[in-house]
C-alpha atoms as a PDB file:
ATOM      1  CA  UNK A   1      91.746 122.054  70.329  1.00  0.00           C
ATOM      2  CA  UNK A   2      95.226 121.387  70.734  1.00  0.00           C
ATOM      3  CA  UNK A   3      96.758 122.182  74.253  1.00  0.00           C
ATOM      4  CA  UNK A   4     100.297 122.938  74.924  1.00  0.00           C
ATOM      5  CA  UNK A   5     101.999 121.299  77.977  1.00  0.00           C
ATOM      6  CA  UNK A   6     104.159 122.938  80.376  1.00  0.00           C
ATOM      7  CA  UNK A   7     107.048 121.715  81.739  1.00  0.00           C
ATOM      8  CA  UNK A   8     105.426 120.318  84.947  1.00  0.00           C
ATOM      9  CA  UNK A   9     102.890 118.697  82.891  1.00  0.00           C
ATOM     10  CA  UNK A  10     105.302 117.159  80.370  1.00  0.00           C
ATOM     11  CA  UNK A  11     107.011 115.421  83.314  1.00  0.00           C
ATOM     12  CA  UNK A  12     103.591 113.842  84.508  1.00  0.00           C
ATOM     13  CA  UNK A  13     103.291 112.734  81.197  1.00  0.00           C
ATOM     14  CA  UNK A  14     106.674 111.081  81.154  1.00  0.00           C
ATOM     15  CA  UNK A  15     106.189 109.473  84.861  1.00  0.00           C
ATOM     16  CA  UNK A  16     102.549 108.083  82.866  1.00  0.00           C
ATOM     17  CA  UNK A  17     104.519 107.141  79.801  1.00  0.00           C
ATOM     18  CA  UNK A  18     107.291 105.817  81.543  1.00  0.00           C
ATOM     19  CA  UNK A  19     104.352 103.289  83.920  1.00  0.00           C
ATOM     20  CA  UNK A  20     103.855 102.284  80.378  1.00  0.00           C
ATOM     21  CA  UNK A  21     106.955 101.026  79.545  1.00  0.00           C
ATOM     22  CA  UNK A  22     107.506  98.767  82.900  1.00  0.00           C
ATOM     23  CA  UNK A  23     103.998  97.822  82.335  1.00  0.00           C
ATOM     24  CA  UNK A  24     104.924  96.781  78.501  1.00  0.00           C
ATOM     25  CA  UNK A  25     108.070  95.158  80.065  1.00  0.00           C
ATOM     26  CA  UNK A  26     106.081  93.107  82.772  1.00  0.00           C
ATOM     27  CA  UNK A  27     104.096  91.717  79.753  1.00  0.00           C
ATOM     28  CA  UNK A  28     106.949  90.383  77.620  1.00  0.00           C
ATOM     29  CA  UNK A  29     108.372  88.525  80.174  1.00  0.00           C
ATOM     30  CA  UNK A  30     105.344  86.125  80.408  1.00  0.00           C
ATOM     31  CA  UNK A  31     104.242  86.099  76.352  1.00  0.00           C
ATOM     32  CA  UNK A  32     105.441  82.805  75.054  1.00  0.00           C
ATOM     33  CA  UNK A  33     103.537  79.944  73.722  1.00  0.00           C
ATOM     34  CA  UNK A  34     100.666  78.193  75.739  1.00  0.00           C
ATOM     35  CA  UNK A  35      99.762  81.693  77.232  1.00  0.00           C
ATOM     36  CA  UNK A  36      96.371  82.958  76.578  1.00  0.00           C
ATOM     37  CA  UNK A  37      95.486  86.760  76.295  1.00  0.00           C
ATOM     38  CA  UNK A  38      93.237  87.117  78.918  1.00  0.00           C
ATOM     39  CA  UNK A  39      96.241  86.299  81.339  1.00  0.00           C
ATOM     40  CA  UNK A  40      98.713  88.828  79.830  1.00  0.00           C
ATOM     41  CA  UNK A  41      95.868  91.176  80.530  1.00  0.00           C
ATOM     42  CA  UNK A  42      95.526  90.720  84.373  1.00  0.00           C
ATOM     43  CA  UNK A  43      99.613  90.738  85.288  1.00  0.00           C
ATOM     44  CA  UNK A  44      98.943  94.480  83.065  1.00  0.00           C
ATOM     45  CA  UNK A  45      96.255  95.281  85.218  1.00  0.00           C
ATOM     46  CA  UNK A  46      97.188  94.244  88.352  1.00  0.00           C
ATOM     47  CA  UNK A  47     100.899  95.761  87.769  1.00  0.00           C
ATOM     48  CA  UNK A  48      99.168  99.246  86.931  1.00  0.00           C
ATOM     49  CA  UNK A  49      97.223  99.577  89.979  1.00  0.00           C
ATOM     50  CA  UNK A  50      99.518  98.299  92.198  1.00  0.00           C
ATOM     51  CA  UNK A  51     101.792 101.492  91.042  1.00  0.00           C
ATOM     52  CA  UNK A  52      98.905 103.642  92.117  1.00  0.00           C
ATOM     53  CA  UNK A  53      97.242 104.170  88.244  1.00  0.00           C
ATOM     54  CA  UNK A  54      94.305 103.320  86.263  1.00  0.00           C
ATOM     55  CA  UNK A  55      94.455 101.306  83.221  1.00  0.00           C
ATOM     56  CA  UNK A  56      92.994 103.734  80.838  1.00  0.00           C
ATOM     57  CA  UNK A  57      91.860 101.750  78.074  1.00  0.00           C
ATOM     58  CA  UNK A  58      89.412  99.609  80.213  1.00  0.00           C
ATOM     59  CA  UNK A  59      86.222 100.891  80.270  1.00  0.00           C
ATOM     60  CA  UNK A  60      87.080 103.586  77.413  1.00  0.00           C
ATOM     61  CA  UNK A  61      84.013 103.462  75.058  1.00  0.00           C
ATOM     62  CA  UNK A  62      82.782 100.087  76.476  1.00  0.00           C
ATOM     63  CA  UNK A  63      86.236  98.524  75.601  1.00  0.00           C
ATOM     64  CA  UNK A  64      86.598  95.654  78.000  1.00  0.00           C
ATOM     65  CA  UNK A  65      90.131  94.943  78.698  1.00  0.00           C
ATOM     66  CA  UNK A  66      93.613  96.757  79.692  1.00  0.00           C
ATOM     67  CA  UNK A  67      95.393  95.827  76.927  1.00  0.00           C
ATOM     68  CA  UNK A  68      94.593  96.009  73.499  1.00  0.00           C
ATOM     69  CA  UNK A  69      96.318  92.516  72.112  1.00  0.00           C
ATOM     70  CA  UNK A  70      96.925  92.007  68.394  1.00  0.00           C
ATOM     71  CA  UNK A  71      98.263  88.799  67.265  1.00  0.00           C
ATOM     72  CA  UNK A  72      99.492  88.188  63.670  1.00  0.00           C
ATOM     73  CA  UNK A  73      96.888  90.155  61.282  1.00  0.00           C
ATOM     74  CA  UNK A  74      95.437  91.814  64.064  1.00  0.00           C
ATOM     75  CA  UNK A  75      96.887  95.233  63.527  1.00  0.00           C
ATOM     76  CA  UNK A  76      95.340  97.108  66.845  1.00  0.00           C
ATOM     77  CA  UNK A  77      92.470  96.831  69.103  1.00  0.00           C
ATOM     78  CA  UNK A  78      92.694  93.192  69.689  1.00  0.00           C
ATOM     79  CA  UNK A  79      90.366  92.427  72.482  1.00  0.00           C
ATOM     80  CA  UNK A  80      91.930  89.825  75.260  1.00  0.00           C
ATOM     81  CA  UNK A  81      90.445  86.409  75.028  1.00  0.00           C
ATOM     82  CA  UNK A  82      90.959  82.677  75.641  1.00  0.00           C
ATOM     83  CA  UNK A  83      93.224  82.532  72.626  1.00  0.00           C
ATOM     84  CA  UNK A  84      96.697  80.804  73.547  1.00  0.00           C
ATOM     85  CA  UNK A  85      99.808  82.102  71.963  1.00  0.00           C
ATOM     86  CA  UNK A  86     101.474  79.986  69.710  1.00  0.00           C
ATOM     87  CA  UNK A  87     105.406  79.565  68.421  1.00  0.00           C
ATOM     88  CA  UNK A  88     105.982  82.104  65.525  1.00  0.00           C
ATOM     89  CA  UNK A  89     103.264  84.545  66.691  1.00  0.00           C
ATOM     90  CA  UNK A  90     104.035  88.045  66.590  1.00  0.00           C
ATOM     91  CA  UNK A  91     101.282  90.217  69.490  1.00  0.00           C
ATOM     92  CA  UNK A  92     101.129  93.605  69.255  1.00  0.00           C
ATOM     93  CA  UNK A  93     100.279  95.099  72.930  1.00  0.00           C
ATOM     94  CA  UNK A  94      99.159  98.304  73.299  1.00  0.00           C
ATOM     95  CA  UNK A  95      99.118 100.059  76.387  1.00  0.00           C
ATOM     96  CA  UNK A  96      97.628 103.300  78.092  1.00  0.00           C
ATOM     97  CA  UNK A  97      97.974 104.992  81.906  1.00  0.00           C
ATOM     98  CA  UNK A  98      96.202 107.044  83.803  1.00  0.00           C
ATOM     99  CA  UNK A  99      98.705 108.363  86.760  1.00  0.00           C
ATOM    100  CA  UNK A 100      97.916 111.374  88.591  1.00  0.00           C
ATOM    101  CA  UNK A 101      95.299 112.465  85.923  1.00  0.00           C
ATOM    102  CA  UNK A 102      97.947 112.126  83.031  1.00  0.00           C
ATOM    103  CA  UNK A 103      98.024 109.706  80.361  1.00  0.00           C
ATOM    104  CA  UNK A 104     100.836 108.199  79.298  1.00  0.00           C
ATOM    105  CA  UNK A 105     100.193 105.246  75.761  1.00  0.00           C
ATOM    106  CA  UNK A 106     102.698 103.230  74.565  1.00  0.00           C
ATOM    107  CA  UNK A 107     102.616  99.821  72.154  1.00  0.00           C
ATOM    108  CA  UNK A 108     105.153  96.729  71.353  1.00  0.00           C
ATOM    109  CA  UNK A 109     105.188  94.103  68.948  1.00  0.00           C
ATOM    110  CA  UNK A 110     106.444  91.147  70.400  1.00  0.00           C
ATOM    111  CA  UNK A 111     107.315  87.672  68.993  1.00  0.00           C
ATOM    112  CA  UNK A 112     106.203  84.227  70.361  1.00  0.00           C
ATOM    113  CA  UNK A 113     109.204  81.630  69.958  1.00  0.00           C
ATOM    114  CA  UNK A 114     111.117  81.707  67.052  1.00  0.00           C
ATOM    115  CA  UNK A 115     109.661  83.715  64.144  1.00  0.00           C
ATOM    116  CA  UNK A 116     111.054  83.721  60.550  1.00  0.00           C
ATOM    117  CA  UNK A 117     113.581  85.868  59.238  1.00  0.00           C
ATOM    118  CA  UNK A 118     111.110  87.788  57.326  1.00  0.00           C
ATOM    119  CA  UNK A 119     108.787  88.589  60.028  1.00  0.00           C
ATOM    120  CA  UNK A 120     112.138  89.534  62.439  1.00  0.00           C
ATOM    121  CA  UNK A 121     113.222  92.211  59.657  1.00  0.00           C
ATOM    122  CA  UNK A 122     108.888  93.170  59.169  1.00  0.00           C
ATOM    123  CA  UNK A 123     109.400  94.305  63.238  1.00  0.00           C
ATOM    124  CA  UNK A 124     112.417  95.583  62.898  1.00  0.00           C
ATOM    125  CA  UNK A 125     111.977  98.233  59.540  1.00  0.00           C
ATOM    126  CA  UNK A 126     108.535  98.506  61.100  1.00  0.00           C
ATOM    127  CA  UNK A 127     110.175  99.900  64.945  1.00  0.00           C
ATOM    128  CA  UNK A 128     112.615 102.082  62.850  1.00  0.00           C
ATOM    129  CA  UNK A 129     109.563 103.412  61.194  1.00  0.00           C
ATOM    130  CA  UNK A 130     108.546 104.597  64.528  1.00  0.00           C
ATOM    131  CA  UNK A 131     111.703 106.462  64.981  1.00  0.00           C
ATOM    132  CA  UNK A 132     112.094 108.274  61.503  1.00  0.00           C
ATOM    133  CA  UNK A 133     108.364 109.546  62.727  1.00  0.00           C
ATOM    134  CA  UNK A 134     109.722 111.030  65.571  1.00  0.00           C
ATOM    135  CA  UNK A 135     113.032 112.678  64.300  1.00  0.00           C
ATOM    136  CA  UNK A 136     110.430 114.967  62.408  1.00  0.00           C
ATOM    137  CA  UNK A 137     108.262 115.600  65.710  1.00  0.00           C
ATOM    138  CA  UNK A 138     110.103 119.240  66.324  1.00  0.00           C
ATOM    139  CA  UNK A 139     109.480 122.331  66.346  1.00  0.00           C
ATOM    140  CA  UNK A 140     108.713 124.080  63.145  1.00  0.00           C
ATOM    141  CA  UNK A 141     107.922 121.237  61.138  1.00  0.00           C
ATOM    142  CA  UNK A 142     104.274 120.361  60.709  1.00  0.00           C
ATOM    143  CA  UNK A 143     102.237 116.783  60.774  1.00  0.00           C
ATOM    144  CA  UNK A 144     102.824 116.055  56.934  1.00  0.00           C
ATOM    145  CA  UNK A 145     106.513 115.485  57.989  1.00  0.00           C
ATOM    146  CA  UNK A 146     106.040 113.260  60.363  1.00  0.00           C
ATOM    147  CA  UNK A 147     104.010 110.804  58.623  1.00  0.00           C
ATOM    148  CA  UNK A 148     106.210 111.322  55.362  1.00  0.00           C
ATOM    149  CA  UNK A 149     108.887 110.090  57.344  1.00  0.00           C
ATOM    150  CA  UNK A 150     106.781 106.784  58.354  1.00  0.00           C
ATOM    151  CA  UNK A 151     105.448 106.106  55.231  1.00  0.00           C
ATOM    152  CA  UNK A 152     108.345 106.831  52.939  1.00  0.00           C
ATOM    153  CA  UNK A 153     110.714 104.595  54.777  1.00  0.00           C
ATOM    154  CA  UNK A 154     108.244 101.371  54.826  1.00  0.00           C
ATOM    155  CA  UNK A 155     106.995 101.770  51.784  1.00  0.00           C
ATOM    156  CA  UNK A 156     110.501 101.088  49.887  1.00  0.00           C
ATOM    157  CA  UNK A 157     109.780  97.622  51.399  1.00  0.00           C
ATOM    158  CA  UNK A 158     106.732  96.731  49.898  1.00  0.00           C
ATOM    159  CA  UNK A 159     104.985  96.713  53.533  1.00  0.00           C
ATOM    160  CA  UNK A 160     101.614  99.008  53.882  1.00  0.00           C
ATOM    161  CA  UNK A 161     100.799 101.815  55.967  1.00  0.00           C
ATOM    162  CA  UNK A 162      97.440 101.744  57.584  1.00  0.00           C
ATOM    163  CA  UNK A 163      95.217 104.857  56.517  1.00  0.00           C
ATOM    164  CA  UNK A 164      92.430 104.632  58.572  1.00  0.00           C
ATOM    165  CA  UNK A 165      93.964 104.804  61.659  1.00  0.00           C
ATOM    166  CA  UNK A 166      96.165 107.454  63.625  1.00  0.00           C
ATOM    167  CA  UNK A 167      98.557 108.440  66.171  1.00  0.00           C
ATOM    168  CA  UNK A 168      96.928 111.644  68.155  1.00  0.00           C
ATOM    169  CA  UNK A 169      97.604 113.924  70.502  1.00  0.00           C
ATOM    170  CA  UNK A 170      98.027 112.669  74.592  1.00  0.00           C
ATOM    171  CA  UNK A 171      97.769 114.256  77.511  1.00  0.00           C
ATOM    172  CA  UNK A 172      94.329 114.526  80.732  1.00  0.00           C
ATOM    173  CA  UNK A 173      93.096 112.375  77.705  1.00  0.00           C
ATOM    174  CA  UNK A 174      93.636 109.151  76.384  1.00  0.00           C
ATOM    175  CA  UNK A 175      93.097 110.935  72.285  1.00  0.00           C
ATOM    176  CA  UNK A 176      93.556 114.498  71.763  1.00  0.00           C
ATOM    177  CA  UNK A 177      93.715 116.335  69.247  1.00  0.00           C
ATOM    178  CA  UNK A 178      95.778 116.654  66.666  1.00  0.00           C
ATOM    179  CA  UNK A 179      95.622 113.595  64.726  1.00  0.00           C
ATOM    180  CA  UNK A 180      98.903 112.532  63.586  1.00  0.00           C
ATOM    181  CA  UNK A 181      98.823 109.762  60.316  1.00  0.00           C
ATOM    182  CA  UNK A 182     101.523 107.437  59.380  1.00  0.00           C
ATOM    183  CA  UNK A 183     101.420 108.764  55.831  1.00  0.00           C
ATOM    184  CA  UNK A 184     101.498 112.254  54.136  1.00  0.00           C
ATOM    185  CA  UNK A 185     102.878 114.990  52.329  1.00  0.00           C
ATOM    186  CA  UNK A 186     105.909 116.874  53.406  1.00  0.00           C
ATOM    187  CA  UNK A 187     105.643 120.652  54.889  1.00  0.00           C
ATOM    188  CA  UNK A 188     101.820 119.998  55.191  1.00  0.00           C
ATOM    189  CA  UNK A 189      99.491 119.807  57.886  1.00  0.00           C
ATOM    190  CA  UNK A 190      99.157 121.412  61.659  1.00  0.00           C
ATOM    191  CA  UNK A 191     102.759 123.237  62.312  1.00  0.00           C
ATOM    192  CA  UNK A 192     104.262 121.432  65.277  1.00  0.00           C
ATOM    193  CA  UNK A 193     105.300 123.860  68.027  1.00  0.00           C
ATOM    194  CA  UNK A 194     107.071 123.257  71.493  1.00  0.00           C
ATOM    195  CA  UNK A 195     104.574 121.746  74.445  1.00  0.00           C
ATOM    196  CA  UNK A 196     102.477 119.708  72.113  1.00  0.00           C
ATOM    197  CA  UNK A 197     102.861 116.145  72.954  1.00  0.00           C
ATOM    198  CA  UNK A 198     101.669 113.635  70.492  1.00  0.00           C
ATOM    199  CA  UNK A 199     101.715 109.829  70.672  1.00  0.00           C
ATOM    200  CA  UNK A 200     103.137 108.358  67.486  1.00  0.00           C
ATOM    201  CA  UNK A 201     102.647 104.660  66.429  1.00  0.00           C
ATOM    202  CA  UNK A 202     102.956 103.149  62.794  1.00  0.00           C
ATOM    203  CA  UNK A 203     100.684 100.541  62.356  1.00  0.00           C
ATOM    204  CA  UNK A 204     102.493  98.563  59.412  1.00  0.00           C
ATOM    205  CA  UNK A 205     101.172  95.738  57.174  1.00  0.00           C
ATOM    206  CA  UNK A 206     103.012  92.933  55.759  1.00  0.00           C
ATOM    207  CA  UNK A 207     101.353  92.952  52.675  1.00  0.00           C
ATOM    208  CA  UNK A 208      98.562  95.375  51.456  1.00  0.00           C
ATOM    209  CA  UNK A 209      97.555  97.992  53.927  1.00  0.00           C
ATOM    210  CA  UNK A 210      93.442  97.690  53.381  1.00  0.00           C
ATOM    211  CA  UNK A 211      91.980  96.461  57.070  1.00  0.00           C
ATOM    212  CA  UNK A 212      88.622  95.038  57.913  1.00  0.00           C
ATOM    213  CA  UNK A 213      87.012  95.725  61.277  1.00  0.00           C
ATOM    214  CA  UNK A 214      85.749  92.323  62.888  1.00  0.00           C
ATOM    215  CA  UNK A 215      81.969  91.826  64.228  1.00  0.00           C
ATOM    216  CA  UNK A 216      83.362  92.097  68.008  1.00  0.00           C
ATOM    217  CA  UNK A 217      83.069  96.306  67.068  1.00  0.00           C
ATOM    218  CA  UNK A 218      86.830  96.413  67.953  1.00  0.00           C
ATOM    219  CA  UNK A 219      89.610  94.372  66.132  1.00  0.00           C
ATOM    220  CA  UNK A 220      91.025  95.631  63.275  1.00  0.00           C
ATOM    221  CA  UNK A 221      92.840  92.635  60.928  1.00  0.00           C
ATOM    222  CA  UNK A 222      94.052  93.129  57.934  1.00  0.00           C
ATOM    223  CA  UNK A 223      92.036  92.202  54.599  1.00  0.00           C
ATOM    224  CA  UNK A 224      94.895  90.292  52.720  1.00  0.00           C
ATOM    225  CA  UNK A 225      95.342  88.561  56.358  1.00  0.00           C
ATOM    226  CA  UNK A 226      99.286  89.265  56.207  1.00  0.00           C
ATOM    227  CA  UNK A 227     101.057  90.021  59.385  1.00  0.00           C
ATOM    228  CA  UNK A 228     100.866  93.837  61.280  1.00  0.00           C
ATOM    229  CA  UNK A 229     102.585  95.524  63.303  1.00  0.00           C
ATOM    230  CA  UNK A 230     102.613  98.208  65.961  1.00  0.00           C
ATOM    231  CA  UNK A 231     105.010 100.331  67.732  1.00  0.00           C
ATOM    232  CA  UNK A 232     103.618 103.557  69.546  1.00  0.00           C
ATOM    233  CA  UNK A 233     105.956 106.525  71.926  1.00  0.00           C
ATOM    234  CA  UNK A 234     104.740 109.119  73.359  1.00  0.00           C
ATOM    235  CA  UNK A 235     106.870 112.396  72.417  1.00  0.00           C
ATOM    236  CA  UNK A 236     107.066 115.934  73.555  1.00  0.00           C
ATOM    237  CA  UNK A 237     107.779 118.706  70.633  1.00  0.00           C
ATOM    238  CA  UNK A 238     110.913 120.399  71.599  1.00  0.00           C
ATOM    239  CA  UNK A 239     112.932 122.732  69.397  1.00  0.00           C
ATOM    240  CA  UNK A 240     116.381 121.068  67.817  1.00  0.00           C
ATOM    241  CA  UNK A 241     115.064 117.453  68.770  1.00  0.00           C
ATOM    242  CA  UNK A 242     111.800 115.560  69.796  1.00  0.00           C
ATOM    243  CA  UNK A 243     111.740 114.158  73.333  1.00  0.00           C
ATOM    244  CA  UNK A 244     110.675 110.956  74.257  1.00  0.00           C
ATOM    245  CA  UNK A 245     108.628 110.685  76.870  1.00  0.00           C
ATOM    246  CA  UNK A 246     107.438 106.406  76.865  1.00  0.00           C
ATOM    247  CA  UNK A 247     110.206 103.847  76.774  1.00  0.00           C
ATOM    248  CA  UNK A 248     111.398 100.426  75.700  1.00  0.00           C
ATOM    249  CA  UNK A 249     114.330  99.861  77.491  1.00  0.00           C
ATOM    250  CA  UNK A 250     112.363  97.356  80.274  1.00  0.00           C
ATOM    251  CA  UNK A 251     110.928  95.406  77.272  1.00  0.00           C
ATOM    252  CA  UNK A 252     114.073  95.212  75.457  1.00  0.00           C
ATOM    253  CA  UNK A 253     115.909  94.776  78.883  1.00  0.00           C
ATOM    254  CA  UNK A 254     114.406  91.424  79.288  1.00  0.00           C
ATOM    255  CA  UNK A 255     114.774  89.934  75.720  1.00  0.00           C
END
């Protein structure tokens, strides 16, 4: 069932979204190398609740920590761990809120020291991937676009588009319907009309996009073990132009 926001309700979804983003931006300033997971995890969880929200990925279907944190062929659901970032690591941290019964979800690739000139232009098409999504997120175009957009612009790369996993529909819920994938078909799928908010997030391979799932019941690597990465917005359909409701200025602020 796909709900349709109102105005009030879009703004608590922003104010959510927006928790996100400082949240996001908290994190980067302490990922460099020597830094393990776990630790990136508490300043997340401690700087949600001290802004008077929940984390909203702890606890959601037994997953254990507040941040789901990816690093190199991790491409989402990387649990936090003793694992100590190292110079040329790329972490993909992904990010959800729970303020005043909204959720707002959000996710960042970062890098970890100096990276190679590859990997820097793998974030970058893979971010601008993001965006081409959402230009397509408006009224009167349907799902197919969206993920068109995504997949059509990496692919002339060589990089892969993950299948098996989606961007969804946000809102009292963490995943809502509908399900919104990084590839398709132009003009097909659910038509997009104005008060659905979806979140969209790429999730972008390196080299192949075939994933394995690892024996902790949660990461997902790649197969090929290449590189991945992630970038995730949340975004209200409008007509004439999506609105974006998460943000990355306080990440990109502090680079």
């Amino acid at each position: 069932m796909i709900h349709y926001r109102t105005d009030k309700e879009i703004e608590l979804l922003r104010q959510a979204a927006l928790l996100v983003g400082k949240t996001l931006g908290e994190v980067g300033k302490h990922i460099r190398p020597g830094i393990r997971t776990i630790e990136l995890d508490k300043i997340a969880e401690e700087f949600i609740r001290d802004h008077g929200a929940i984390p909203a990925f702890k606890g959601y279907e037994g997953f254990p920590g507040s941040l789901c944190i990816s690093v190199n062929d991790a491409v989402v659901h990387g649990i936090p761990g003793n694992y100590e970032l190292r110079d040329g690591d790329i972490v993909s941290v992904d990010c959800g809120t729970i303020l005043n019964g909204y959720v707002g979800d959000s996710a960042y690739t970062f890098t970890v020291g100096e990276v190679s000139e590859e990997i820097q232009l793998f974030l970058q098409r893979s971010k601008e991937s993001l965006y081409k999504g959402i230009e397509q997120a408006v009224s009167g175009n349907r799902i197919g676009d969206i993920g068109y957009a995504v997949q059509s612009y990496v692919e002339q790369f060589g990089y892969g588009v993950v299948r098996e996993l989606v961007g969804h529909g946000v809102g009292r819920k963490l995943h809502e319907d509908p399900q919104v994938p990084n590839y398709g078909k132009r003009g097909t799928g659910i038509k997009l009309s104005e008060g659905m908010v979806i979140a969209i997030e790429p999730m972008i391979t390196l080299g192949k996009r075939n994933i394995v799932q690892e024996k902790d019941g949660w990461t997902i690597k790649t197969k090929d073990g290449m590189p991945a990465a992630h970038f995730e917005h949340d975004v209200a359909i409008r007509n004439g132009k999506a609105e974006i409701l998460s943000s990355f200025e306080w990440i990109e602020g502090n680079q």
